[in-house]
PDBML (XML) file of the C-alpha atoms, coordinates in Angstrom:
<?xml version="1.0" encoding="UTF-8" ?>
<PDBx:datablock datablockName="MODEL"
   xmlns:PDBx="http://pdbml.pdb.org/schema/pdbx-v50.xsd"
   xmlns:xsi="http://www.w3.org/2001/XMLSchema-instance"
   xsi:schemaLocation="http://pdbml.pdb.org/schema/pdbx-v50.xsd pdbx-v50.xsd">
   <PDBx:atom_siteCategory>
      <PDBx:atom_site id="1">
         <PDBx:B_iso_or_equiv>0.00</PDBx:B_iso_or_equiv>
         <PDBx:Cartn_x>-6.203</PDBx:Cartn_x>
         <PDBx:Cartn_y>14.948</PDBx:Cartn_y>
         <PDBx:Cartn_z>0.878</PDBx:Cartn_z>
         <PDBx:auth_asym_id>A</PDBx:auth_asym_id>
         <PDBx:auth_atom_id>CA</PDBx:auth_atom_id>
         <PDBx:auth_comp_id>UNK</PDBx:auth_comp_id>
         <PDBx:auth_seq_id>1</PDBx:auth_seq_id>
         <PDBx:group_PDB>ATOM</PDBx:group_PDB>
         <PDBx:label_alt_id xsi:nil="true" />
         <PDBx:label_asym_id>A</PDBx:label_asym_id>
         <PDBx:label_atom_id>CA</PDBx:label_atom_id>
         <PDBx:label_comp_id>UNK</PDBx:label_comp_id>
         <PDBx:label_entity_id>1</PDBx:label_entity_id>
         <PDBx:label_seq_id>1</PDBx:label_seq_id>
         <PDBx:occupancy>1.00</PDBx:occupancy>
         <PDBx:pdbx_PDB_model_num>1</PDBx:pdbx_PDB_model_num>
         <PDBx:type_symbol>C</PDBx:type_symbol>
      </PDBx:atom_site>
      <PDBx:atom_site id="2">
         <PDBx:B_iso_or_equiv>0.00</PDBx:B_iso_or_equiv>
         <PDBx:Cartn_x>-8.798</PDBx:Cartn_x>
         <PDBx:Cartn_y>14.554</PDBx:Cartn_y>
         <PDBx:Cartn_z>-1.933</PDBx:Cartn_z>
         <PDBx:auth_asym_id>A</PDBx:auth_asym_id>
         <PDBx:auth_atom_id>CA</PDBx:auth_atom_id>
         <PDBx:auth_comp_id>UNK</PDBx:auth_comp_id>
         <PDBx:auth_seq_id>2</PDBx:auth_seq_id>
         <PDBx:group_PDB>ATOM</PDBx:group_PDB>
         <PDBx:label_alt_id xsi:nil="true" />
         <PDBx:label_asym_id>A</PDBx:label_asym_id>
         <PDBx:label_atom_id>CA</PDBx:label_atom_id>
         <PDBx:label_comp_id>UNK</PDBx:label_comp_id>
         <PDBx:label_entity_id>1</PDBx:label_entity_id>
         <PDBx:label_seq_id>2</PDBx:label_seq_id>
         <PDBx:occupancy>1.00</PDBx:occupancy>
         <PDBx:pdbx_PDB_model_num>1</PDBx:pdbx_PDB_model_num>
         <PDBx:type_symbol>C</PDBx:type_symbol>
      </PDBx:atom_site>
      <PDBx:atom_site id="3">
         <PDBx:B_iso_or_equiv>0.00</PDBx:B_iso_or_equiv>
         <PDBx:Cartn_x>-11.655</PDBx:Cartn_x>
         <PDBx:Cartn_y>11.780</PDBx:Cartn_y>
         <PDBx:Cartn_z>-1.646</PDBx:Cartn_z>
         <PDBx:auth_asym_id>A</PDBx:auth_asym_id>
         <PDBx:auth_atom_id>CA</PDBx:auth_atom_id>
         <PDBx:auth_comp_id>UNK</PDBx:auth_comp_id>
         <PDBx:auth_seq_id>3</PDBx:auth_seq_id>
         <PDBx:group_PDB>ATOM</PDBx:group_PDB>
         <PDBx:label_alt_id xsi:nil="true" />
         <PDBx:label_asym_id>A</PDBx:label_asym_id>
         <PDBx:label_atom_id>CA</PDBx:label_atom_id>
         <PDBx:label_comp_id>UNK</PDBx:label_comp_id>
         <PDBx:label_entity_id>1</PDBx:label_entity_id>
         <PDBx:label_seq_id>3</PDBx:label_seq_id>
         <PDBx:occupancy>1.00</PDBx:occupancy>
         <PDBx:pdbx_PDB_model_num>1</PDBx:pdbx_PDB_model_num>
         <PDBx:type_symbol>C</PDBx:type_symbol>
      </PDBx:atom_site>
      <PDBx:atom_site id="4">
         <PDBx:B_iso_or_equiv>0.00</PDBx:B_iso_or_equiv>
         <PDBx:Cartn_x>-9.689</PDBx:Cartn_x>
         <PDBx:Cartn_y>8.448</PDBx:Cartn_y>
         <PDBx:Cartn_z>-3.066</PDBx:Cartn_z>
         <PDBx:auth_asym_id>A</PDBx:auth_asym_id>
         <PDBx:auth_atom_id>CA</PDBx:auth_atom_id>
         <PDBx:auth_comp_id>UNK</PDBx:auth_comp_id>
         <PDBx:auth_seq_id>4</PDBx:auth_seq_id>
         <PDBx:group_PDB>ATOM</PDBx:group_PDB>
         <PDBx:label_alt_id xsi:nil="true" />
         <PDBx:label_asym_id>A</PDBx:label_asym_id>
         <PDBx:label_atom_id>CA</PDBx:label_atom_id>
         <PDBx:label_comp_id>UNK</PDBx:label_comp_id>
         <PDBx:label_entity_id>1</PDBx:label_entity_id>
         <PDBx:label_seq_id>4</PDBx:label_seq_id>
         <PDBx:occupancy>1.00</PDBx:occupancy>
         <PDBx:pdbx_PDB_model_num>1</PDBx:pdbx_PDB_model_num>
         <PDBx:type_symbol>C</PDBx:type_symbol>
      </PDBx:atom_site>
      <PDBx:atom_site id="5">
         <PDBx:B_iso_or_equiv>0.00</PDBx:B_iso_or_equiv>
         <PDBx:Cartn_x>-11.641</PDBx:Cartn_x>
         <PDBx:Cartn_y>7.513</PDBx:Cartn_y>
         <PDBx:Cartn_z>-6.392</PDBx:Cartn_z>
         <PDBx:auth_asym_id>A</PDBx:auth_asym_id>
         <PDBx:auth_atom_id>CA</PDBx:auth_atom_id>
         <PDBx:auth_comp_id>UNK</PDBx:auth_comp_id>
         <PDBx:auth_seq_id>5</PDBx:auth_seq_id>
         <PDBx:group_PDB>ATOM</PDBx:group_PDB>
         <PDBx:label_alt_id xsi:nil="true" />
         <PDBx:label_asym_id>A</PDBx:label_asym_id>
         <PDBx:label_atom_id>CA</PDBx:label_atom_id>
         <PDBx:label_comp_id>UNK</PDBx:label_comp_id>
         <PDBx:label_entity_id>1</PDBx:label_entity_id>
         <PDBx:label_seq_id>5</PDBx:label_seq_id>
         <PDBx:occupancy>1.00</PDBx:occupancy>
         <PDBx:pdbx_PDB_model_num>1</PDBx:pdbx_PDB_model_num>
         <PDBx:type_symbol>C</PDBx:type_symbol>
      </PDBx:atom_site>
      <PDBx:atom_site id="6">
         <PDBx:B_iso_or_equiv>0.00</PDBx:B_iso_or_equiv>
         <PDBx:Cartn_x>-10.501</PDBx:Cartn_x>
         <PDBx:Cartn_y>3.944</PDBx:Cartn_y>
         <PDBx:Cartn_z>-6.954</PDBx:Cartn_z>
         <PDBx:auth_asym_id>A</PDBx:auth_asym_id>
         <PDBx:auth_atom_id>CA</PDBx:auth_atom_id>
         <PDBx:auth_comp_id>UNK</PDBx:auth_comp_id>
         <PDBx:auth_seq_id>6</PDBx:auth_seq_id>
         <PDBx:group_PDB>ATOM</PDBx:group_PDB>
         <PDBx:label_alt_id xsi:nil="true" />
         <PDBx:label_asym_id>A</PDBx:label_asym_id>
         <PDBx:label_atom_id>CA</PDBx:label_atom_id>
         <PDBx:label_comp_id>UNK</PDBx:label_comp_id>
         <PDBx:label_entity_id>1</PDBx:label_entity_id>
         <PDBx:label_seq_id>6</PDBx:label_seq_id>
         <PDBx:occupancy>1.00</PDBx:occupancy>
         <PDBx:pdbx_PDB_model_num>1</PDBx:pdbx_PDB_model_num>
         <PDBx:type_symbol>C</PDBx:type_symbol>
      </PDBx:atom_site>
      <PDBx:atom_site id="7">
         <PDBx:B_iso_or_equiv>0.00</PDBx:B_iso_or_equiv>
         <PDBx:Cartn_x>-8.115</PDBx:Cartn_x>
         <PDBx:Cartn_y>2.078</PDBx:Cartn_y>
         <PDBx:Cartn_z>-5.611</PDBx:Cartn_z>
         <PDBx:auth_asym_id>A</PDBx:auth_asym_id>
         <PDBx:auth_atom_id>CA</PDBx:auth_atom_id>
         <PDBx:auth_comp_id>UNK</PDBx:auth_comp_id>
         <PDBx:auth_seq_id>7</PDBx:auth_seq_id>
         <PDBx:group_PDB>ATOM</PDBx:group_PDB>
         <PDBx:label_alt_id xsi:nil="true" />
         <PDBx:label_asym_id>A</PDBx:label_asym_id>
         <PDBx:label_atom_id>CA</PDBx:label_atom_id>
         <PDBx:label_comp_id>UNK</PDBx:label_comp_id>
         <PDBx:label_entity_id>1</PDBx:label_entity_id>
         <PDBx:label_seq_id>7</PDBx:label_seq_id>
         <PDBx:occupancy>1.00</PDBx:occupancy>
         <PDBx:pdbx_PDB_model_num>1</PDBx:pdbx_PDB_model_num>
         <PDBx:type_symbol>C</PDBx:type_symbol>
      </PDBx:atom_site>
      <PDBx:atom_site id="8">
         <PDBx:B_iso_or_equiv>0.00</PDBx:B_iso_or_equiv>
         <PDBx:Cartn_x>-6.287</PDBx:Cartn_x>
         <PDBx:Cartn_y>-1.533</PDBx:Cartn_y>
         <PDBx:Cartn_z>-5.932</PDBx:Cartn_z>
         <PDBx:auth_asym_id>A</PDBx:auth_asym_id>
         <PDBx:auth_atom_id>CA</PDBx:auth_atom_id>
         <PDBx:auth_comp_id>UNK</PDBx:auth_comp_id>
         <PDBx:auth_seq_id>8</PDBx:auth_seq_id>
         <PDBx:group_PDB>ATOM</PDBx:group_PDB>
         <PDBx:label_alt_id xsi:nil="true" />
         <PDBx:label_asym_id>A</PDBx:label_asym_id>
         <PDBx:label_atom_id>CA</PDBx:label_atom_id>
         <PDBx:label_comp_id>UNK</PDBx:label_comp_id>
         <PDBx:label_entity_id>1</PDBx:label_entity_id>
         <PDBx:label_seq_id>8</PDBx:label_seq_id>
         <PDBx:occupancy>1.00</PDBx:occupancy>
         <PDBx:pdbx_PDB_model_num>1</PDBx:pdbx_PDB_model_num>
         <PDBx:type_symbol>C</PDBx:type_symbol>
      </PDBx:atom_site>
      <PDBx:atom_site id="9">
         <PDBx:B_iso_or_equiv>0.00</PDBx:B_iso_or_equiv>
         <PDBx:Cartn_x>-4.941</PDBx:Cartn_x>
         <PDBx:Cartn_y>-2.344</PDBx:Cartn_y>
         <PDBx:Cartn_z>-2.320</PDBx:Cartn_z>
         <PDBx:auth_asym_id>A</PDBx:auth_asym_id>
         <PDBx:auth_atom_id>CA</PDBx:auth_atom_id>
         <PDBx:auth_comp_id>UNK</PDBx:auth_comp_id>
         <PDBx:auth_seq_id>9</PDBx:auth_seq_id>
         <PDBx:group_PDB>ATOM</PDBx:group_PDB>
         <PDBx:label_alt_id xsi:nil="true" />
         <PDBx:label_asym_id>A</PDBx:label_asym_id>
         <PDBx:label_atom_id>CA</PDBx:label_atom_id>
         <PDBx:label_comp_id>UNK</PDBx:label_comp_id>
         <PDBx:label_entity_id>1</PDBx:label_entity_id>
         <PDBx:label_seq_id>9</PDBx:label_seq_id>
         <PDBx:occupancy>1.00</PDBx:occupancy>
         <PDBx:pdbx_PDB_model_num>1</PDBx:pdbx_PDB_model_num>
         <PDBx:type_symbol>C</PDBx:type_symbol>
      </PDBx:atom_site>
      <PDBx:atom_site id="10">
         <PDBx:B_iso_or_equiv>0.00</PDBx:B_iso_or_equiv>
         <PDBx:Cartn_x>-2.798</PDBx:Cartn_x>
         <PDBx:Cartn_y>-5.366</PDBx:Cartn_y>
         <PDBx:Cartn_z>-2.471</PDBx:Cartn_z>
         <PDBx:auth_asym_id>A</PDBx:auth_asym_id>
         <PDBx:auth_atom_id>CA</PDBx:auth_atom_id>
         <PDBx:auth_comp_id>UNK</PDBx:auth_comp_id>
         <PDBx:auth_seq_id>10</PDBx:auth_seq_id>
         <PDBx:group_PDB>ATOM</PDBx:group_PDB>
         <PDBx:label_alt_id xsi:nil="true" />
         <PDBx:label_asym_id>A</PDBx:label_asym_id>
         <PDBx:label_atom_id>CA</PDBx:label_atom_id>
         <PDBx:label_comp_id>UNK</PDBx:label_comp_id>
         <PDBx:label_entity_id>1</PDBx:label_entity_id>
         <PDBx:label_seq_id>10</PDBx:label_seq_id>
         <PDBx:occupancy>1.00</PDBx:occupancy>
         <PDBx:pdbx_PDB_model_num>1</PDBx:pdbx_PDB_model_num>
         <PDBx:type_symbol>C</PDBx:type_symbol>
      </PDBx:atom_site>
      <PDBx:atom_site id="11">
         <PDBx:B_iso_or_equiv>0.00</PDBx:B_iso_or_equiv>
         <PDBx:Cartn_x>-2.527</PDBx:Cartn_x>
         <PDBx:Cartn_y>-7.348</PDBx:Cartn_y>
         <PDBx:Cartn_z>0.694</PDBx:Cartn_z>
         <PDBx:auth_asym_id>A</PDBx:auth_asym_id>
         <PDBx:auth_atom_id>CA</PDBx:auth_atom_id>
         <PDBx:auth_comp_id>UNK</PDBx:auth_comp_id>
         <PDBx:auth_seq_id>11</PDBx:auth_seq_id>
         <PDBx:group_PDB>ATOM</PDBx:group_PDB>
         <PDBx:label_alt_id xsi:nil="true" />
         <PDBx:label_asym_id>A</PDBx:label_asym_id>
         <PDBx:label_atom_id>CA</PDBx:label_atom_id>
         <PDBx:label_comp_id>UNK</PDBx:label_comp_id>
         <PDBx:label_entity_id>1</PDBx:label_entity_id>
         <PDBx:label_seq_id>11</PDBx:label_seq_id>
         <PDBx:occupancy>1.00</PDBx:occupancy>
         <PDBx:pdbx_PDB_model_num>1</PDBx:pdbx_PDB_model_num>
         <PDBx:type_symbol>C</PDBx:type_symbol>
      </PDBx:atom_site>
      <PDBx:atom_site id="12">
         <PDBx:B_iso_or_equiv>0.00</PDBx:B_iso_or_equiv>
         <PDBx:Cartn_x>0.408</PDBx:Cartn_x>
         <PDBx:Cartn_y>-8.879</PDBx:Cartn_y>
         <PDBx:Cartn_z>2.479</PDBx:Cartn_z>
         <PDBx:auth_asym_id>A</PDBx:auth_asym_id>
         <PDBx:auth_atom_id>CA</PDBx:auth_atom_id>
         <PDBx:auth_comp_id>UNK</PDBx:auth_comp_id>
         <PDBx:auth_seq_id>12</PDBx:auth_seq_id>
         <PDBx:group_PDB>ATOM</PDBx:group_PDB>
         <PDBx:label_alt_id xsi:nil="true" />
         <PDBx:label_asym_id>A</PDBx:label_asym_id>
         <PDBx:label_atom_id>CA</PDBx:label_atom_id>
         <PDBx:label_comp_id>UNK</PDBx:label_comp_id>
         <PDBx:label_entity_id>1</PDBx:label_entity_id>
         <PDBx:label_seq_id>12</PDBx:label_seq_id>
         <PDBx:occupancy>1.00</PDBx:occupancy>
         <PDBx:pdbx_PDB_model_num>1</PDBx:pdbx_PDB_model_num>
         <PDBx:type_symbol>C</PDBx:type_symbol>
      </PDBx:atom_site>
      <PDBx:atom_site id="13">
         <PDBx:B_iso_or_equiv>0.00</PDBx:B_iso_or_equiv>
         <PDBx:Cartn_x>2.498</PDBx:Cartn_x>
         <PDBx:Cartn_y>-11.222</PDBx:Cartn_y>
         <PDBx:Cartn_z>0.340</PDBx:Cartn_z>
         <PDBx:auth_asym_id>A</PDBx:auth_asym_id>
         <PDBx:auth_atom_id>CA</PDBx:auth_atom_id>
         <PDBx:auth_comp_id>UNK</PDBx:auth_comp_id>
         <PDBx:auth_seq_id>13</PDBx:auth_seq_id>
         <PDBx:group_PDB>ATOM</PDBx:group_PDB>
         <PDBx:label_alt_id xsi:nil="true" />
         <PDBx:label_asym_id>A</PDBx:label_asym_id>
         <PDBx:label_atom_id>CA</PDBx:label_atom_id>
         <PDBx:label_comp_id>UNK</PDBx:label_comp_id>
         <PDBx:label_entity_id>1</PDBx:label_entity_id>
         <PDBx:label_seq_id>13</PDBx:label_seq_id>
         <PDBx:occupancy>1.00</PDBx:occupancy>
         <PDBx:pdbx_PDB_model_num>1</PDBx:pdbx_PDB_model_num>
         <PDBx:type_symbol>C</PDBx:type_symbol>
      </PDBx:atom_site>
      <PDBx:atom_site id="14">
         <PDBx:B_iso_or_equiv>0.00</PDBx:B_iso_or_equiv>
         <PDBx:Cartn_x>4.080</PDBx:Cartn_x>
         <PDBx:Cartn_y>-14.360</PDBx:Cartn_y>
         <PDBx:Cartn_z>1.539</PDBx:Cartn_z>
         <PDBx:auth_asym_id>A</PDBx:auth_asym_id>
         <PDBx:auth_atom_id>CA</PDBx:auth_atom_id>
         <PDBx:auth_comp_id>UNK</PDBx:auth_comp_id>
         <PDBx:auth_seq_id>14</PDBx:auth_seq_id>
         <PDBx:group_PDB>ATOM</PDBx:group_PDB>
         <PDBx:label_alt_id xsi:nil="true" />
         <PDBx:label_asym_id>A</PDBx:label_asym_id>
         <PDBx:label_atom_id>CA</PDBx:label_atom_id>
         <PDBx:label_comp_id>UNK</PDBx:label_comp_id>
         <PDBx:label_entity_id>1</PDBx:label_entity_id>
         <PDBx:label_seq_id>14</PDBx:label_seq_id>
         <PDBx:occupancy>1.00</PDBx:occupancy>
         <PDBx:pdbx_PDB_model_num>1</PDBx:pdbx_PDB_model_num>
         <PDBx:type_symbol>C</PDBx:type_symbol>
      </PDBx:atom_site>
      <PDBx:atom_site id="15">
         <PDBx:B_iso_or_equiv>0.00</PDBx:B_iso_or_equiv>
         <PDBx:Cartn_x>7.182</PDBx:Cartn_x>
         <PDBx:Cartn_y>-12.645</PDBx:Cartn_y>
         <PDBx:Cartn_z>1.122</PDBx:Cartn_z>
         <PDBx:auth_asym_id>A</PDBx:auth_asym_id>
         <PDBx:auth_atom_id>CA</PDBx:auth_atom_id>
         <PDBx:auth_comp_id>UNK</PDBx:auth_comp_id>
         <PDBx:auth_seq_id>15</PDBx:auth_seq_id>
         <PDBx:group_PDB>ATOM</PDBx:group_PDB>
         <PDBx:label_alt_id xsi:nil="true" />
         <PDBx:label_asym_id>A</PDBx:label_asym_id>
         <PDBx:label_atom_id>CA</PDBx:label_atom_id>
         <PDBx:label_comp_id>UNK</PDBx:label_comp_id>
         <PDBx:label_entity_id>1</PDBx:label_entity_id>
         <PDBx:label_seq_id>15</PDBx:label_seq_id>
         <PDBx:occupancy>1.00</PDBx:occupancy>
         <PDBx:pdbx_PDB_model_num>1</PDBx:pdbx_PDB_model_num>
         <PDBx:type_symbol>C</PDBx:type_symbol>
      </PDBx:atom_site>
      <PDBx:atom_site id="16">
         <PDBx:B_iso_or_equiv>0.00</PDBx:B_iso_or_equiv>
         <PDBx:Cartn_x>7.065</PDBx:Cartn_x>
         <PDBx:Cartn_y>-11.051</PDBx:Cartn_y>
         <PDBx:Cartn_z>4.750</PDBx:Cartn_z>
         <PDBx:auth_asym_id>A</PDBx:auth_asym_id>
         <PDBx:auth_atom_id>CA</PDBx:auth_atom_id>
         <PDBx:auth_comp_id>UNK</PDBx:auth_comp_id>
         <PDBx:auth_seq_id>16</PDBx:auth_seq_id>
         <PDBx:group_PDB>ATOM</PDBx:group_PDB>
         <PDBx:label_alt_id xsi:nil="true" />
         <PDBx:label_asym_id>A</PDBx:label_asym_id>
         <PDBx:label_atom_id>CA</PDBx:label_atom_id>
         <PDBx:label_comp_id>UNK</PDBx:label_comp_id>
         <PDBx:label_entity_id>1</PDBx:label_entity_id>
         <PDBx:label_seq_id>16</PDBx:label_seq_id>
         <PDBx:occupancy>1.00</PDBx:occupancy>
         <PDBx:pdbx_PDB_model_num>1</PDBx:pdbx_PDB_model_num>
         <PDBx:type_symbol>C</PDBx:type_symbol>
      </PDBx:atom_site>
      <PDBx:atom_site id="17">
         <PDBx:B_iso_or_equiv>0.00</PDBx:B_iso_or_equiv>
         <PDBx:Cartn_x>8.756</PDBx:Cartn_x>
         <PDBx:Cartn_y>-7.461</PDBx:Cartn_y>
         <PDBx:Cartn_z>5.554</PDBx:Cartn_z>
         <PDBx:auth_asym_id>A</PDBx:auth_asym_id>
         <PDBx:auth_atom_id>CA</PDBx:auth_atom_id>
         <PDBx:auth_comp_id>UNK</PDBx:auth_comp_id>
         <PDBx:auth_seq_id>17</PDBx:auth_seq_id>
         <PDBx:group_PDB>ATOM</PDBx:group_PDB>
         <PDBx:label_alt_id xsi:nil="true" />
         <PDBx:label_asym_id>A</PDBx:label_asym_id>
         <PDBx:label_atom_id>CA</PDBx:label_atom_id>
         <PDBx:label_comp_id>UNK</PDBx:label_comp_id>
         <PDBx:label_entity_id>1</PDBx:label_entity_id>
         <PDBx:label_seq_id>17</PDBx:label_seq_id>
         <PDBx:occupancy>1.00</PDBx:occupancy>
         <PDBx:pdbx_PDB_model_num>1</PDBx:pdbx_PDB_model_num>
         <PDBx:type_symbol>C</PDBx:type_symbol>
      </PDBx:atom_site>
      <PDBx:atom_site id="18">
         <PDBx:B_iso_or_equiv>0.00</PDBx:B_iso_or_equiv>
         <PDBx:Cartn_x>8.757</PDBx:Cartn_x>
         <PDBx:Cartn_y>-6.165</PDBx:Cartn_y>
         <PDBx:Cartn_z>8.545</PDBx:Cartn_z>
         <PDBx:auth_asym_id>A</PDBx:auth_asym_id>
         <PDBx:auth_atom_id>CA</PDBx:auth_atom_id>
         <PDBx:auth_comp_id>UNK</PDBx:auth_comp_id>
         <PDBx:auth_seq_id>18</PDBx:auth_seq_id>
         <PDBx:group_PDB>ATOM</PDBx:group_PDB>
         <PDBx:label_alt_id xsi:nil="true" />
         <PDBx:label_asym_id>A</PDBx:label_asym_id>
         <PDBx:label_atom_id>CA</PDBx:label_atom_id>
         <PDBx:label_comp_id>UNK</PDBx:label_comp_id>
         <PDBx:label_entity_id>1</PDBx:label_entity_id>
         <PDBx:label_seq_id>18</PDBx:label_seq_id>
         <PDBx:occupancy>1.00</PDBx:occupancy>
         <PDBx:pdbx_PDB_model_num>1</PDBx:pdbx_PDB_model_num>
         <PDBx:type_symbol>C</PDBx:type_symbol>
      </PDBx:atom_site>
      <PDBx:atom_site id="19">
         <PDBx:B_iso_or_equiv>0.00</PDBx:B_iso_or_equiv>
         <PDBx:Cartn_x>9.256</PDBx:Cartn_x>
         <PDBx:Cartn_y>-2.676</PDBx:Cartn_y>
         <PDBx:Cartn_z>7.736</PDBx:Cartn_z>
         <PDBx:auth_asym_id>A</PDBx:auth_asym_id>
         <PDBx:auth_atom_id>CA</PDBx:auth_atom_id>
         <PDBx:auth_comp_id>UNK</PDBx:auth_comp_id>
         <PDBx:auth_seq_id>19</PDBx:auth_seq_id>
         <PDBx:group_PDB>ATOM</PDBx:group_PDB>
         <PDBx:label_alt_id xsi:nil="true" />
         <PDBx:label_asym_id>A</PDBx:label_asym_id>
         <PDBx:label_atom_id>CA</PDBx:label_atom_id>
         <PDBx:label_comp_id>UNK</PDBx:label_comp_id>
         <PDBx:label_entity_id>1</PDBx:label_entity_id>
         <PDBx:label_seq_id>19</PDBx:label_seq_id>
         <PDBx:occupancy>1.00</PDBx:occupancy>
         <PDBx:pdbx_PDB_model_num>1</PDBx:pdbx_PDB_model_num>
         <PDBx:type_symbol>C</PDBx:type_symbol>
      </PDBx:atom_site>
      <PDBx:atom_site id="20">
         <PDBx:B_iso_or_equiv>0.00</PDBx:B_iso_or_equiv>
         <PDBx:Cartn_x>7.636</PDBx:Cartn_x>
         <PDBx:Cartn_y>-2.362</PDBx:Cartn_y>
         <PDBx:Cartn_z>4.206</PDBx:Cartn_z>
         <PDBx:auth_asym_id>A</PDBx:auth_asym_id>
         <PDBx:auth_atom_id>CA</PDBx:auth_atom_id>
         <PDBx:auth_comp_id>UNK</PDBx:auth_comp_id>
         <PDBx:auth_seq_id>20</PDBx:auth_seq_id>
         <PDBx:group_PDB>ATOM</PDBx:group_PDB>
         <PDBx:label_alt_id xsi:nil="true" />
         <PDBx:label_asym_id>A</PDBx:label_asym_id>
         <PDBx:label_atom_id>CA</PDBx:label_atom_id>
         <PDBx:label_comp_id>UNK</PDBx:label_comp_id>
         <PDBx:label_entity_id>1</PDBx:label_entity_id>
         <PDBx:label_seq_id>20</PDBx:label_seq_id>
         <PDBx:occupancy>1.00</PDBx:occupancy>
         <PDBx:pdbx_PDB_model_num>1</PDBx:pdbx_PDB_model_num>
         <PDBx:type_symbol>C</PDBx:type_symbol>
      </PDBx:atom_site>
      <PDBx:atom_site id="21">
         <PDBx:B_iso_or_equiv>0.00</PDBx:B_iso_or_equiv>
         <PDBx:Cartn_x>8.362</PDBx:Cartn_x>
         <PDBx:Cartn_y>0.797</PDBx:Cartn_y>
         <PDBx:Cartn_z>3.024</PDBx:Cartn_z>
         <PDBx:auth_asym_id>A</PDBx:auth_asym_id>
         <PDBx:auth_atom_id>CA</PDBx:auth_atom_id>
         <PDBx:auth_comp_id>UNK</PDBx:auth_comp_id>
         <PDBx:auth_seq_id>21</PDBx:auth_seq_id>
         <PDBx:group_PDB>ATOM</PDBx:group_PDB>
         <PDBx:label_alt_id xsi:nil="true" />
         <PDBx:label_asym_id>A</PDBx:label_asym_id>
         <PDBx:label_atom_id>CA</PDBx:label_atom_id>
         <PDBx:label_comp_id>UNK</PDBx:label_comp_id>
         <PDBx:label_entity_id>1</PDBx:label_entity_id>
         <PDBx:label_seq_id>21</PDBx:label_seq_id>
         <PDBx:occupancy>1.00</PDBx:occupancy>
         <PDBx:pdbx_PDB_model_num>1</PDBx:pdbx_PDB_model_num>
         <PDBx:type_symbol>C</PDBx:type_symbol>
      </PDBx:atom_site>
      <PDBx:atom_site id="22">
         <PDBx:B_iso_or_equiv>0.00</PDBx:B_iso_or_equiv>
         <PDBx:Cartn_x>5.335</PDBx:Cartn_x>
         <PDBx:Cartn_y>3.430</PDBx:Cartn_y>
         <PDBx:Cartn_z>1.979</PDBx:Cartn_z>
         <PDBx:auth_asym_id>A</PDBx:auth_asym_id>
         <PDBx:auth_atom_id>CA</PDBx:auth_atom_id>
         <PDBx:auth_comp_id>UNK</PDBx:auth_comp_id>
         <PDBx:auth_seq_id>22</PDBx:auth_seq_id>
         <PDBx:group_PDB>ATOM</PDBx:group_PDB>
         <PDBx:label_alt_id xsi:nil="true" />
         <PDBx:label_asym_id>A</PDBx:label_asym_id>
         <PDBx:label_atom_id>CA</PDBx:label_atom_id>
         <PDBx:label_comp_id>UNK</PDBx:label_comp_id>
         <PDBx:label_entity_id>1</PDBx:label_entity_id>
         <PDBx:label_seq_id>22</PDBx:label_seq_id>
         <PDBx:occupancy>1.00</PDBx:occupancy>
         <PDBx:pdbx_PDB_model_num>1</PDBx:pdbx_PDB_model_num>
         <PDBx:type_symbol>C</PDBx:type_symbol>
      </PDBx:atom_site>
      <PDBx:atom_site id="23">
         <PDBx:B_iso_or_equiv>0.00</PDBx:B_iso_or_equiv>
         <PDBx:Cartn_x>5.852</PDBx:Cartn_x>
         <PDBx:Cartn_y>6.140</PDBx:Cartn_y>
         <PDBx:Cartn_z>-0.253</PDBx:Cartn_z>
         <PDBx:auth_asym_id>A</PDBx:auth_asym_id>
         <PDBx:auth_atom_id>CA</PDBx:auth_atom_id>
         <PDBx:auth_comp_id>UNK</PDBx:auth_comp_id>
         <PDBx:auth_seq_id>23</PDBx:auth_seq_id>
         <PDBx:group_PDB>ATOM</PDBx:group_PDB>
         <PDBx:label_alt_id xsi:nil="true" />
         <PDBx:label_asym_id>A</PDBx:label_asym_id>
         <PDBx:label_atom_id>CA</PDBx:label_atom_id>
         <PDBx:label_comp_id>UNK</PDBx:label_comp_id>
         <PDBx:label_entity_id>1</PDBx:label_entity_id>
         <PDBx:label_seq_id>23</PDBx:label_seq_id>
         <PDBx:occupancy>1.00</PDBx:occupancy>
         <PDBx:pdbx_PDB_model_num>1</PDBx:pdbx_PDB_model_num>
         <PDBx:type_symbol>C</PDBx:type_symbol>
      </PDBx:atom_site>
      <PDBx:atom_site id="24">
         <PDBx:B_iso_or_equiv>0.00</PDBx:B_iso_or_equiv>
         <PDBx:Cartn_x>3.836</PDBx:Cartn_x>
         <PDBx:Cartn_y>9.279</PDBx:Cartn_y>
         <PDBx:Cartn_z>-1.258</PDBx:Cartn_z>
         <PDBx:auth_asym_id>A</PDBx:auth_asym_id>
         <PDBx:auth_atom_id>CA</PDBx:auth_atom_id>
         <PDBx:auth_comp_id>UNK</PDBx:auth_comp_id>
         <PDBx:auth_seq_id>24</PDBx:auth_seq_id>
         <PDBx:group_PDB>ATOM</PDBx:group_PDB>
         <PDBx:label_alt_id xsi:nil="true" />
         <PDBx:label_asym_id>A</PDBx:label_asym_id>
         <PDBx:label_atom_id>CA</PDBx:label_atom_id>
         <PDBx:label_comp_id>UNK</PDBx:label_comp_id>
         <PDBx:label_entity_id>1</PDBx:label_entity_id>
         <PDBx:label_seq_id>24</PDBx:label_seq_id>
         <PDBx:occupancy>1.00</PDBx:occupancy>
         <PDBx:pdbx_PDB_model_num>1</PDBx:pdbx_PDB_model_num>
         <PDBx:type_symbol>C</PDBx:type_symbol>
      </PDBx:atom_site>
      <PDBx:atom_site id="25">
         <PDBx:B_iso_or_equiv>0.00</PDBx:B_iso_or_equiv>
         <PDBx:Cartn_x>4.130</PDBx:Cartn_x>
         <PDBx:Cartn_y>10.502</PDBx:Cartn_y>
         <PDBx:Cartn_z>-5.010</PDBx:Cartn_z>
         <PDBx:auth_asym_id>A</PDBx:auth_asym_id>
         <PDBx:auth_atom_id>CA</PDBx:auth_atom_id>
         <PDBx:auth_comp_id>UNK</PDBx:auth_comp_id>
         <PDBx:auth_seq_id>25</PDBx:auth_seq_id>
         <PDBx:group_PDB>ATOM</PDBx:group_PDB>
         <PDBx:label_alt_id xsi:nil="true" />
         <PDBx:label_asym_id>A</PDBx:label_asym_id>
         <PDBx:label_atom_id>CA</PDBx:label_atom_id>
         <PDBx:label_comp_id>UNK</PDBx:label_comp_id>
         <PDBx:label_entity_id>1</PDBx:label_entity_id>
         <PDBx:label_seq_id>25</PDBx:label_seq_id>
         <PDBx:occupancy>1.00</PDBx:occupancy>
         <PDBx:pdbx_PDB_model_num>1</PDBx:pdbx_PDB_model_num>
         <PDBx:type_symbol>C</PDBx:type_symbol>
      </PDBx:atom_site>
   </PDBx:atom_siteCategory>
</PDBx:datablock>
């Protein structure tokens, strides 16, 4: 994939997941 330009990466929340779910679009 492409060089990322800019990004906003948002940490863990306090509202824990343990399998957060990624998606690709």
């Amino acid at each position: 994939m492409p060089a990322l330009l800019r990004s906003a990466r948002f940490g863990p929340t306090t509202k824990e997941a343990d399998n957060p779910m990624a998606l690709e679009i």
